[in-house]
PDB file of N, CA and C in Angstrom:
ATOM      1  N   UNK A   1     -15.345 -12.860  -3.989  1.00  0.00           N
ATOM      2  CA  UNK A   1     -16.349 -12.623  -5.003  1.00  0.00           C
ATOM      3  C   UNK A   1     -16.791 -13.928  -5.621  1.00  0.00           C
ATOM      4  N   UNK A   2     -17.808 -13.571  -6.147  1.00  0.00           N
ATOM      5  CA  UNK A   2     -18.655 -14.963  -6.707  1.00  0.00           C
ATOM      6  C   UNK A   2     -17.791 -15.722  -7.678  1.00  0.00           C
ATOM      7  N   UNK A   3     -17.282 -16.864  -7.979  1.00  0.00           N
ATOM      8  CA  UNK A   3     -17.416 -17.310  -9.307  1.00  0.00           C
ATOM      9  C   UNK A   3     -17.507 -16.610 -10.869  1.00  0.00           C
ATOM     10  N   UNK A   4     -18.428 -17.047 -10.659  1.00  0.00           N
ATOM     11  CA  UNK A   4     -19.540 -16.516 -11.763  1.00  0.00           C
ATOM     12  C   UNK A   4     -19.379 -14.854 -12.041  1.00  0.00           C
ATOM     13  N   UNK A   5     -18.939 -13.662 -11.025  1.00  0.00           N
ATOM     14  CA  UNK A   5     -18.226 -13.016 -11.200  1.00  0.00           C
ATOM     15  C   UNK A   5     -17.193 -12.508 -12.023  1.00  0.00           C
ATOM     16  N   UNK A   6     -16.100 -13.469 -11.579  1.00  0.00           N
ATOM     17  CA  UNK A   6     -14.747 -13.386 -11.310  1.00  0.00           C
ATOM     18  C   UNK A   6     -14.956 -13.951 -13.446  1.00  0.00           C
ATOM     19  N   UNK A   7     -15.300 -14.965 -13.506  1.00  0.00           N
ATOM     20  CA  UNK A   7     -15.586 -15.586 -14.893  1.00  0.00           C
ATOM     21  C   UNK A   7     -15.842 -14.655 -16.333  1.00  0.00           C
ATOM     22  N   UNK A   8     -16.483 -13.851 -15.335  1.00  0.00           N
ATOM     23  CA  UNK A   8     -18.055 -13.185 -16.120  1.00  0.00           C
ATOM     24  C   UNK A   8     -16.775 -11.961 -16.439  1.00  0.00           C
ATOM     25  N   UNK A   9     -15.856 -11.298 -15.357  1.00  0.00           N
ATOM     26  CA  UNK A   9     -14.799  -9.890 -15.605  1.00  0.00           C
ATOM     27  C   UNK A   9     -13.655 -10.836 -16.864  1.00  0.00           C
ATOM     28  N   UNK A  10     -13.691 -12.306 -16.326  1.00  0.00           N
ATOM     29  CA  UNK A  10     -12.290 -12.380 -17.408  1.00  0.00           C
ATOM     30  C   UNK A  10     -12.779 -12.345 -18.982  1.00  0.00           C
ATOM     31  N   UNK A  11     -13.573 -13.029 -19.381  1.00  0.00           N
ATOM     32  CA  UNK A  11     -14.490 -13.187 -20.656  1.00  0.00           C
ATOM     33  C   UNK A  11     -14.409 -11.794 -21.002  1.00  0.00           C
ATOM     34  N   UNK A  12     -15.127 -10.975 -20.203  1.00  0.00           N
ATOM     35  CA  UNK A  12     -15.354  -9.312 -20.715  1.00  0.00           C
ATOM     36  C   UNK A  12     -13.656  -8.990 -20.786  1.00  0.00           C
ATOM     37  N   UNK A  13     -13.053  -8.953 -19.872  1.00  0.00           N
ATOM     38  CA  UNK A  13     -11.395  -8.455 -20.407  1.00  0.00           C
ATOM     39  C   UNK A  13     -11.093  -9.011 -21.552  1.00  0.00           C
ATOM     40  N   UNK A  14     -11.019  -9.905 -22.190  1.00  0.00           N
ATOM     41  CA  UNK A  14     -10.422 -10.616 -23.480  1.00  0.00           C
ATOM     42  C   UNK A  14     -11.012 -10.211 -24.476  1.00  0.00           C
ATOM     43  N   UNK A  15     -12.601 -10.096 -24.104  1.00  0.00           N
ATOM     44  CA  UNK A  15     -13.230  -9.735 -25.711  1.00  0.00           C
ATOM     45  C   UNK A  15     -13.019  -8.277 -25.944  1.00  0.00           C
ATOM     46  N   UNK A  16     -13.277  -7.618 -24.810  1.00  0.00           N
ATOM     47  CA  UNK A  16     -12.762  -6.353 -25.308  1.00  0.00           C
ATOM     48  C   UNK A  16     -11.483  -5.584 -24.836  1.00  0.00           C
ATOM     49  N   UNK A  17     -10.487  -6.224 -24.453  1.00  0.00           N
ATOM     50  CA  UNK A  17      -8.868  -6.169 -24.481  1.00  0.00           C
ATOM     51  C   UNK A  17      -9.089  -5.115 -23.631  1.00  0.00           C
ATOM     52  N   UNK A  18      -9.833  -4.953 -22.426  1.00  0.00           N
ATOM     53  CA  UNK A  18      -9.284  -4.016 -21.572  1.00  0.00           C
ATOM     54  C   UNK A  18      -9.404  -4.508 -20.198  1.00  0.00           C
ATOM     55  N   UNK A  19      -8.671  -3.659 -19.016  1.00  0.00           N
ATOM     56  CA  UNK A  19      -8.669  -4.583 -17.438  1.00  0.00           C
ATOM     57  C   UNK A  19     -10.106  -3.786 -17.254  1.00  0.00           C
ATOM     58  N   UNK A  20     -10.614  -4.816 -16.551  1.00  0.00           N
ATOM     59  CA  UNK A  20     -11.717  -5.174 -15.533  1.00  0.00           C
ATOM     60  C   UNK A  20     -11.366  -5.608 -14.151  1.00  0.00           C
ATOM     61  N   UNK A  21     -11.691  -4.509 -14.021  1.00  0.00           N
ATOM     62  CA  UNK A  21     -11.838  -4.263 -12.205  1.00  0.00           C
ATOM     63  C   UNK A  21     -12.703  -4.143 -11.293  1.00  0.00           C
ATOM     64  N   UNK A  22     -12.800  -5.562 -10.226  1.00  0.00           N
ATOM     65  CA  UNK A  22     -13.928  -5.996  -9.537  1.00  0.00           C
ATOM     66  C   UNK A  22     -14.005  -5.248  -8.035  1.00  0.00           C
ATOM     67  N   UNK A  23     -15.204  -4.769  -7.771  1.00  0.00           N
ATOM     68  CA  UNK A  23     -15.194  -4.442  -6.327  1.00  0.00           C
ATOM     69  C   UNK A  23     -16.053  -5.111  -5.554  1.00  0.00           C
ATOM     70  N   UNK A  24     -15.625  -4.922  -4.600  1.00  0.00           N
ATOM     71  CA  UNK A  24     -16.350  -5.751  -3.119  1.00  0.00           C
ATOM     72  C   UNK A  24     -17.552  -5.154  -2.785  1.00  0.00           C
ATOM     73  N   UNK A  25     -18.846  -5.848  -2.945  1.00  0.00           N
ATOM     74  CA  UNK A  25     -19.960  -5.217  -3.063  1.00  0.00           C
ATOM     75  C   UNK A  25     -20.842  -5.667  -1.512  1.00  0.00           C
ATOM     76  N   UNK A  26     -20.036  -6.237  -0.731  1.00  0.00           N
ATOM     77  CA  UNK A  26     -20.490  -7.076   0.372  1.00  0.00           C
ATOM     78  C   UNK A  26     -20.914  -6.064   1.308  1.00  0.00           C
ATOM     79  N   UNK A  27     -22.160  -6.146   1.585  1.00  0.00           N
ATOM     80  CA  UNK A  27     -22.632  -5.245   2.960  1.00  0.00           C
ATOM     81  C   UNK A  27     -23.126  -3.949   2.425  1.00  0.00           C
ATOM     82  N   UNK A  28     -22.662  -3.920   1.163  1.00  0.00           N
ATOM     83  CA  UNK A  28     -22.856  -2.300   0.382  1.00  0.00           C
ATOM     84  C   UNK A  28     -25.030  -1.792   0.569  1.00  0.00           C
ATOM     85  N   UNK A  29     -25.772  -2.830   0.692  1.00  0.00           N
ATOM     86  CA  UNK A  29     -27.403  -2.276   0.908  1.00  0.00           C
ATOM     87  C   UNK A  29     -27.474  -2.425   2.044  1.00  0.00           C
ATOM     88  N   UNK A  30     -26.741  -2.991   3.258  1.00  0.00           N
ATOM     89  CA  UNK A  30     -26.965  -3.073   4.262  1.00  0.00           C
ATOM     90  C   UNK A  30     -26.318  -1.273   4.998  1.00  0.00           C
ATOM     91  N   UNK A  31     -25.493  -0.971   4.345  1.00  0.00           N
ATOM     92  CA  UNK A  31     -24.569   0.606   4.656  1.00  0.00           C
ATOM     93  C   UNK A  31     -25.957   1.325   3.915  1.00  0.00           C
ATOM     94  N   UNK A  32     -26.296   1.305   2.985  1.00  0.00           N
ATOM     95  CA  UNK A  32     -27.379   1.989   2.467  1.00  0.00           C
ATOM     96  C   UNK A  32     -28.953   2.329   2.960  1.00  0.00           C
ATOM     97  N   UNK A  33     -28.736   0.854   3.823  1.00  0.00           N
ATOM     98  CA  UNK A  33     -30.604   0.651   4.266  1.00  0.00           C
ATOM     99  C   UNK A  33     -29.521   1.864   5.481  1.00  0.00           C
ATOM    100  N   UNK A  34     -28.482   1.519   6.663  1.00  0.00           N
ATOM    101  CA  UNK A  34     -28.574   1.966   7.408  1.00  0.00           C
ATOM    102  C   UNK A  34     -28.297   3.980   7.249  1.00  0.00           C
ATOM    103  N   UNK A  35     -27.659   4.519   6.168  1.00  0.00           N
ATOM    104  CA  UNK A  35     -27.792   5.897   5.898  1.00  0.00           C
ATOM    105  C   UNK A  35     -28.884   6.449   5.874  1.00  0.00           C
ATOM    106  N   UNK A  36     -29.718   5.524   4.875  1.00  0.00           N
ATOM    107  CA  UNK A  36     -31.105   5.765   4.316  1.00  0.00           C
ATOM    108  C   UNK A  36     -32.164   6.490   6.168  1.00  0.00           C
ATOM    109  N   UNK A  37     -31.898   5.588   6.654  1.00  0.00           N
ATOM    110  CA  UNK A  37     -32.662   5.197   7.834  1.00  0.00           C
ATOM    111  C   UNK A  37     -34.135   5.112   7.190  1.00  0.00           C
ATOM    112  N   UNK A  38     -35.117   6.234   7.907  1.00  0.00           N
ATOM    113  CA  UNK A  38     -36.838   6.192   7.682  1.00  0.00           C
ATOM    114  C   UNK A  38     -36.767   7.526   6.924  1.00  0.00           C
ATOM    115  N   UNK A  39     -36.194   8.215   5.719  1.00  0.00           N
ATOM    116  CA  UNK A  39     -35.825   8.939   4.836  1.00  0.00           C
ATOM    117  C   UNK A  39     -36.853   8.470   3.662  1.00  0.00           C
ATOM    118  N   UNK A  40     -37.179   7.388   3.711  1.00  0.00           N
ATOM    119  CA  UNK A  40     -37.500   7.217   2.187  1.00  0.00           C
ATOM    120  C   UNK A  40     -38.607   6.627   2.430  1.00  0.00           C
ATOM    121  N   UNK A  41     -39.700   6.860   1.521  1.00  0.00           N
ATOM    122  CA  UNK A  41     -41.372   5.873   2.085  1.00  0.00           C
ATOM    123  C   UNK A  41     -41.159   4.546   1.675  1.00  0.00           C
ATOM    124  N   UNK A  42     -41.937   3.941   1.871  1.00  0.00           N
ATOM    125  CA  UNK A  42     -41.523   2.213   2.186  1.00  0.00           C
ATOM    126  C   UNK A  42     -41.699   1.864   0.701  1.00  0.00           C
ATOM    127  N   UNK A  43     -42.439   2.101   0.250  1.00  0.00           N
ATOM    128  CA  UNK A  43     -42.834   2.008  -1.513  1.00  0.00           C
ATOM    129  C   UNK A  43     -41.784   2.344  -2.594  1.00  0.00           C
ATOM    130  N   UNK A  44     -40.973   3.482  -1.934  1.00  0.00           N
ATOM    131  CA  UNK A  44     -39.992   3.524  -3.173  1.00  0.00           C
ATOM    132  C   UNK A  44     -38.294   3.255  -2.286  1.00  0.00           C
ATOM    133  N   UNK A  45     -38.521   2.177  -1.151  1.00  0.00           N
ATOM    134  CA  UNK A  45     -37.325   1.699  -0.511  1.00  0.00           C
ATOM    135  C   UNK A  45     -36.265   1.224  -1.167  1.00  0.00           C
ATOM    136  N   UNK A  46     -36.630   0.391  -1.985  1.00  0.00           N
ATOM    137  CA  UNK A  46     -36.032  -0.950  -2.330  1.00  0.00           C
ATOM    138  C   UNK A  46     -35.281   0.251  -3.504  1.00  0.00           C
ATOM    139  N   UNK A  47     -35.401   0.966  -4.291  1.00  0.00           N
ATOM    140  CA  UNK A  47     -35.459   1.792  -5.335  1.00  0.00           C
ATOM    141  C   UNK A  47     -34.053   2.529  -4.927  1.00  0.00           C
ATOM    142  N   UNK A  48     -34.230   2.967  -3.673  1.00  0.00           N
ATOM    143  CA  UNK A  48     -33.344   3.915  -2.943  1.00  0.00           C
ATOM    144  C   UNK A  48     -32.170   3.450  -2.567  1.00  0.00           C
ATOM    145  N   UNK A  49     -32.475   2.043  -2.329  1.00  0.00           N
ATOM    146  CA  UNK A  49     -31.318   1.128  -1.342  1.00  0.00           C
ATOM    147  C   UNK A  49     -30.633   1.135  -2.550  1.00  0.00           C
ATOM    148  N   UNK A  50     -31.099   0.483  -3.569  1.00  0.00           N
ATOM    149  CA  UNK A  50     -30.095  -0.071  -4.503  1.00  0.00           C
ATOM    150  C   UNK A  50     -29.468   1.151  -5.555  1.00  0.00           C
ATOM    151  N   UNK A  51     -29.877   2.563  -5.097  1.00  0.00           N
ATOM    152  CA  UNK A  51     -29.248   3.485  -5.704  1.00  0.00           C
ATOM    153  C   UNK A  51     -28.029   3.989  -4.695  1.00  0.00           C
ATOM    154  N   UNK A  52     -28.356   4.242  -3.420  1.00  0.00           N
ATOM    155  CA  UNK A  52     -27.466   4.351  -2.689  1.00  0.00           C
ATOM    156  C   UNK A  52     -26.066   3.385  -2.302  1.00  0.00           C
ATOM    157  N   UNK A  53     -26.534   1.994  -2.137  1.00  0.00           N
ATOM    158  CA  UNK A  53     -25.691   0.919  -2.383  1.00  0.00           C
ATOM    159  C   UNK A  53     -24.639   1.267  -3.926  1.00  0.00           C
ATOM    160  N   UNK A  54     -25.067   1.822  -5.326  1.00  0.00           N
ATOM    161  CA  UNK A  54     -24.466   2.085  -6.115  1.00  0.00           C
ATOM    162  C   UNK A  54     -23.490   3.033  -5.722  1.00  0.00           C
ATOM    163  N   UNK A  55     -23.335   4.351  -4.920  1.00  0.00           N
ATOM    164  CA  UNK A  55     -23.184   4.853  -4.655  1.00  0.00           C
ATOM    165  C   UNK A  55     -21.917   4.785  -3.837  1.00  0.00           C
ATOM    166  N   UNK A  56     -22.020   4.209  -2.831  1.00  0.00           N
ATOM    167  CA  UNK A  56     -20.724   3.064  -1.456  1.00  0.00           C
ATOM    168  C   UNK A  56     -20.475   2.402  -2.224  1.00  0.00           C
ATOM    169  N   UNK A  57     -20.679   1.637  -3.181  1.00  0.00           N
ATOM    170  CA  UNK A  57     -19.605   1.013  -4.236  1.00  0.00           C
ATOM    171  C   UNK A  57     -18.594   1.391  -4.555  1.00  0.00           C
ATOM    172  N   UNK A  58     -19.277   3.043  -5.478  1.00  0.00           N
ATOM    173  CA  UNK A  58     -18.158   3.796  -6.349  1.00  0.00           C
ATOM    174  C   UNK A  58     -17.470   4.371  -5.433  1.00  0.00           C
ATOM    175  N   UNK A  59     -18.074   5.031  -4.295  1.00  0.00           N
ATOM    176  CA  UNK A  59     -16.948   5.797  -3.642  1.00  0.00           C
ATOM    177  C   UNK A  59     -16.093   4.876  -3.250  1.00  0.00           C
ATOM    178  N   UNK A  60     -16.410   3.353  -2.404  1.00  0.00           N
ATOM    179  CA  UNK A  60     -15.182   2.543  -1.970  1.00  0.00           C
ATOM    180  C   UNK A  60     -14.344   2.698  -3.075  1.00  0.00           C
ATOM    181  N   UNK A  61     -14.403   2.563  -4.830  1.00  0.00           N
ATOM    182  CA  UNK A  61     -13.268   1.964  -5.242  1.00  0.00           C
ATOM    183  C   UNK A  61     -12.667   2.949  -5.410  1.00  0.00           C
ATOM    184  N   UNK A  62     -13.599   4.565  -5.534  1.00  0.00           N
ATOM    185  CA  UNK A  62     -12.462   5.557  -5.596  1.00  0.00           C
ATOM    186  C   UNK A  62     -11.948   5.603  -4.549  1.00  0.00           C
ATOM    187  N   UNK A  63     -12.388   5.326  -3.216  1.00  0.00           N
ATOM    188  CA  UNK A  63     -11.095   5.288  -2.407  1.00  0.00           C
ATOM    189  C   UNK A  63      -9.839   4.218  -2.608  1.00  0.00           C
ATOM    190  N   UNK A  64     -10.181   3.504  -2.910  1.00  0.00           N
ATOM    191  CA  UNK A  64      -9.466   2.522  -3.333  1.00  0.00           C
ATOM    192  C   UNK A  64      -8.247   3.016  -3.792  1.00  0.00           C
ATOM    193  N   UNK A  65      -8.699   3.603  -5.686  1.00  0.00           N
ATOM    194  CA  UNK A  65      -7.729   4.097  -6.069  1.00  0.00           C
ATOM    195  C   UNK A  65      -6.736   5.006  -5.668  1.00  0.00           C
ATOM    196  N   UNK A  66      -7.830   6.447  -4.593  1.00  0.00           N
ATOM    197  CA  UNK A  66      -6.432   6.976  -3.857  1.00  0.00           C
ATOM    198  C   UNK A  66      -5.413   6.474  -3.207  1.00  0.00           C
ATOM    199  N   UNK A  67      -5.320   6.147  -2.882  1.00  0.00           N
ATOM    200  CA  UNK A  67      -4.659   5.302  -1.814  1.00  0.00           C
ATOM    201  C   UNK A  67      -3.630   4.517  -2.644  1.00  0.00           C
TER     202      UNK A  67
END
């Protein structure tokens, strides 16, 4: 993870005294463009990707946590 990240979770843990927990966001619009496929009109793409990408985020970390 970035830096600037990693910086950005510790600052937020201290000021507000709770854990911050980072996930791996790598490849996450590229899994999205490819679910998506030609589903979505080209105009509201970008809109879609980055909702779906939200999406493979959360489920990775809840998988995460099962496990």
């Amino acid at each position: 993870m970035a830096r600037h990240a990693r910086n950005f979770a510790a600052k937020l843990s201290a000021a507000l005294r709770i854990e911050v927990k980072l996930q791996d966001e790598r490849l996450s619009s590229f899994e999205a463009e490819k679910r998506l496929g030609n589903l979505v009109p080209r105009g509201k793409k970008k809109h879609a990707i980055d909702a779906v990408a939200a999406v493979i985020i959360l489920e990775n970390y809840l998988e995460l946590q099962r496990s």
